[in-house]
Protein backbone atom coordinates (compact mmCIF):
# COMPACT_ATOMS: atom_id res chain seq x y z
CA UNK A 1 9.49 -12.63 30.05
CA UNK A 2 7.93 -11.09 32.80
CA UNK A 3 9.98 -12.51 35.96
CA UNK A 4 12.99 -11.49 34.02
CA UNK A 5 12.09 -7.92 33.89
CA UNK A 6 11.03 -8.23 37.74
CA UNK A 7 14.36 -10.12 38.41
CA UNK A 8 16.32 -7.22 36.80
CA UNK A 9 14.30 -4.82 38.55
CA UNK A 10 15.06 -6.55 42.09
CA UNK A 11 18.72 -6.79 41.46
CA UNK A 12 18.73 -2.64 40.46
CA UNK A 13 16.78 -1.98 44.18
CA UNK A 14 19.02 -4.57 46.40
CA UNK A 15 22.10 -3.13 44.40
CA UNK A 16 20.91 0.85 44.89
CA UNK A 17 20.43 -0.14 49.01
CA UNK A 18 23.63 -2.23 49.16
CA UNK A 19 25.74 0.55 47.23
CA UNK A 20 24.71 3.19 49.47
CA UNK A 21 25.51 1.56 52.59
CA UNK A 22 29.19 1.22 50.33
CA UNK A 23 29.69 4.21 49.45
CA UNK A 24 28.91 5.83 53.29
CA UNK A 25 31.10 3.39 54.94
CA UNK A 26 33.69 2.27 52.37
CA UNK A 27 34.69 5.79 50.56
CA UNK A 28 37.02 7.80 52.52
CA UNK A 29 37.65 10.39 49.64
CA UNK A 30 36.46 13.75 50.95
CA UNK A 31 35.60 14.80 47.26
CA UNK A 32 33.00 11.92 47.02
CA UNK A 33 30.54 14.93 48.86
CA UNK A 34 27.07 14.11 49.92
CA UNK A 35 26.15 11.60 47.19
CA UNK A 36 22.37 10.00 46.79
CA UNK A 37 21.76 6.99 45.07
CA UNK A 38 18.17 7.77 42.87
CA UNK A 39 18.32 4.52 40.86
CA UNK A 40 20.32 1.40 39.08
CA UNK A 41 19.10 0.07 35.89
CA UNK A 42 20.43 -3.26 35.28
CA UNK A 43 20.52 -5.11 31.67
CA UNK A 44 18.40 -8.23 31.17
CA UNK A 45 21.72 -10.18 31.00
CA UNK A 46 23.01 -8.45 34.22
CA UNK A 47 26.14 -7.98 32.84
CA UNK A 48 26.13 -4.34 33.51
CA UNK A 49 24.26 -1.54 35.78
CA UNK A 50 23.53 2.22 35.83
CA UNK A 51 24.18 3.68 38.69
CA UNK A 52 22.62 7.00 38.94
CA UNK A 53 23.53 9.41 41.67
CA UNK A 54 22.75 13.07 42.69
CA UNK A 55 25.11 15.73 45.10
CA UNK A 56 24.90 18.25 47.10
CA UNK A 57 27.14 21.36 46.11
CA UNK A 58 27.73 22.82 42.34
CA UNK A 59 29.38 21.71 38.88
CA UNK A 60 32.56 21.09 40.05
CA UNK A 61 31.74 18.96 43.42
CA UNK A 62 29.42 16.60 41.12
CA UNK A 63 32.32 16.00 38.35
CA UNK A 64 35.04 15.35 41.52
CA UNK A 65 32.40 12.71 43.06
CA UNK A 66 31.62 10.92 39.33
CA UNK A 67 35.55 10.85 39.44
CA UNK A 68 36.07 9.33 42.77
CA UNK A 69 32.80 6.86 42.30
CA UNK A 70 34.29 5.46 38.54
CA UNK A 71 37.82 5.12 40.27
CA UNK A 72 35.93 2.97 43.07
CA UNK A 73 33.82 0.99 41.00
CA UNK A 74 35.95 -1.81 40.88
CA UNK A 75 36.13 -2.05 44.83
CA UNK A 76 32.65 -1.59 44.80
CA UNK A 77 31.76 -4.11 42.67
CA UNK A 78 34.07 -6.55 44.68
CA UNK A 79 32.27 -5.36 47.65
CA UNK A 80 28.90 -6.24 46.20
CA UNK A 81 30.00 -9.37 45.14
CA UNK A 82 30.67 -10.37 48.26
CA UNK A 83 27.24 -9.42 49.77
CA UNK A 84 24.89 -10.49 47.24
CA UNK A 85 24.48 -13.94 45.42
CA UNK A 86 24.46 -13.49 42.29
CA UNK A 87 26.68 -16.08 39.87
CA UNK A 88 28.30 -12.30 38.42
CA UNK A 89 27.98 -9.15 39.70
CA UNK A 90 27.36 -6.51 37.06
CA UNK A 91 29.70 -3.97 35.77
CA UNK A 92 28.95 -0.52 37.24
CA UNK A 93 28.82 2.65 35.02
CA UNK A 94 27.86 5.74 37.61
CA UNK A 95 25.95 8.72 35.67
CA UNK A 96 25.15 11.83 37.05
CA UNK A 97 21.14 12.29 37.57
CA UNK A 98 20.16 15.75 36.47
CA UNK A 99 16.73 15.25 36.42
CA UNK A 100 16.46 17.06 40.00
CA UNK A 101 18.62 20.08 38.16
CA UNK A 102 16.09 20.07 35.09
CA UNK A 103 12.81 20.06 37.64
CA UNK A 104 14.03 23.16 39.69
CA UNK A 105 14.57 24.74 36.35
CA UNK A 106 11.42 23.85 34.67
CA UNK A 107 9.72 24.92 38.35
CA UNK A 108 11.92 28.48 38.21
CA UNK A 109 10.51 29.07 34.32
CA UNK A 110 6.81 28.12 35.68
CA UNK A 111 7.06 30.64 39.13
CA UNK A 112 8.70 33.29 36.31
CA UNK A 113 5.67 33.00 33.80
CA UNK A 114 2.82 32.87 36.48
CA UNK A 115 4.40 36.13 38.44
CA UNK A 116 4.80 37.57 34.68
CA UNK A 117 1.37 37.13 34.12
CA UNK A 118 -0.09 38.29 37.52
CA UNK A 119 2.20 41.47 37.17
CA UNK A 120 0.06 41.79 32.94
CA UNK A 121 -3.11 40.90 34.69
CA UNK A 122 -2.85 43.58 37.39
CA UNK A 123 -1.62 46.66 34.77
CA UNK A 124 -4.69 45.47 32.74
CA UNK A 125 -7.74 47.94 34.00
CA UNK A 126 -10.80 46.27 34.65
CA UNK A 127 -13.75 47.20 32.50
CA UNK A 128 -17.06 46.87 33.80
């Protein structure tokens, strides 16, 4: 059970470094914007993979470059096909990765509460 976790595992990193070489060289579509690969979970039966991706830019530039990547997966997965050896290459769903989004909130909230409580801790008068 093991070695097929690690196997699935090793497919998701060669896949995540192969696709991102792909996508740099292959996609000409402007809108695709500066995407980053952060990780591919592939099923135990490798029939299909997660591709999750972050961009640069707002709302609007990451729903253009989930477009352009779903429209490409096909040619993608042909792609990968050729360059790994695998007996089928899995079917490739991209998702948008918010967790940077969620972090940079969570890290906003935490700078917003500690400066909140400085600003209570410094109206407080000190009693000796």
């Amino acid at each position: 059970m093991a070695r097929e976790f690690s196997r699935t595992r090793r497919v998701g990193e060669q896949m995540q470094r192969d696709l991102a070489e792909l996508i740099r060289s292959e996609i000409k579509d402007p809108r695709v914007g500066m995407v980053t690969l952060s990780g591919v979970e592939v099923s135990r039966d490798l029939a299909h993979a997660k591709v999750f991706f972050t961009v640069l830019g707002d709302a609007t530039q990451q729903h253009d470059s989930l477009a352009v990547l779903q429209r490409a997966a096909g040619f993608l997965r042909g792609r990968l096909g050729k360059q790994m050896t695998l007996r089928t290459v899995p079917e490739l769903h991209f998702l948008y990765d918010d967790t940077l989004d969620k972090g940079m909130r969570l890290d906003a909230l935490i700078d917003s509460a500690v400066a909140e409580d400085e600003a209570r801790h410094h109206d407080k008068p000190e009693s000796e």
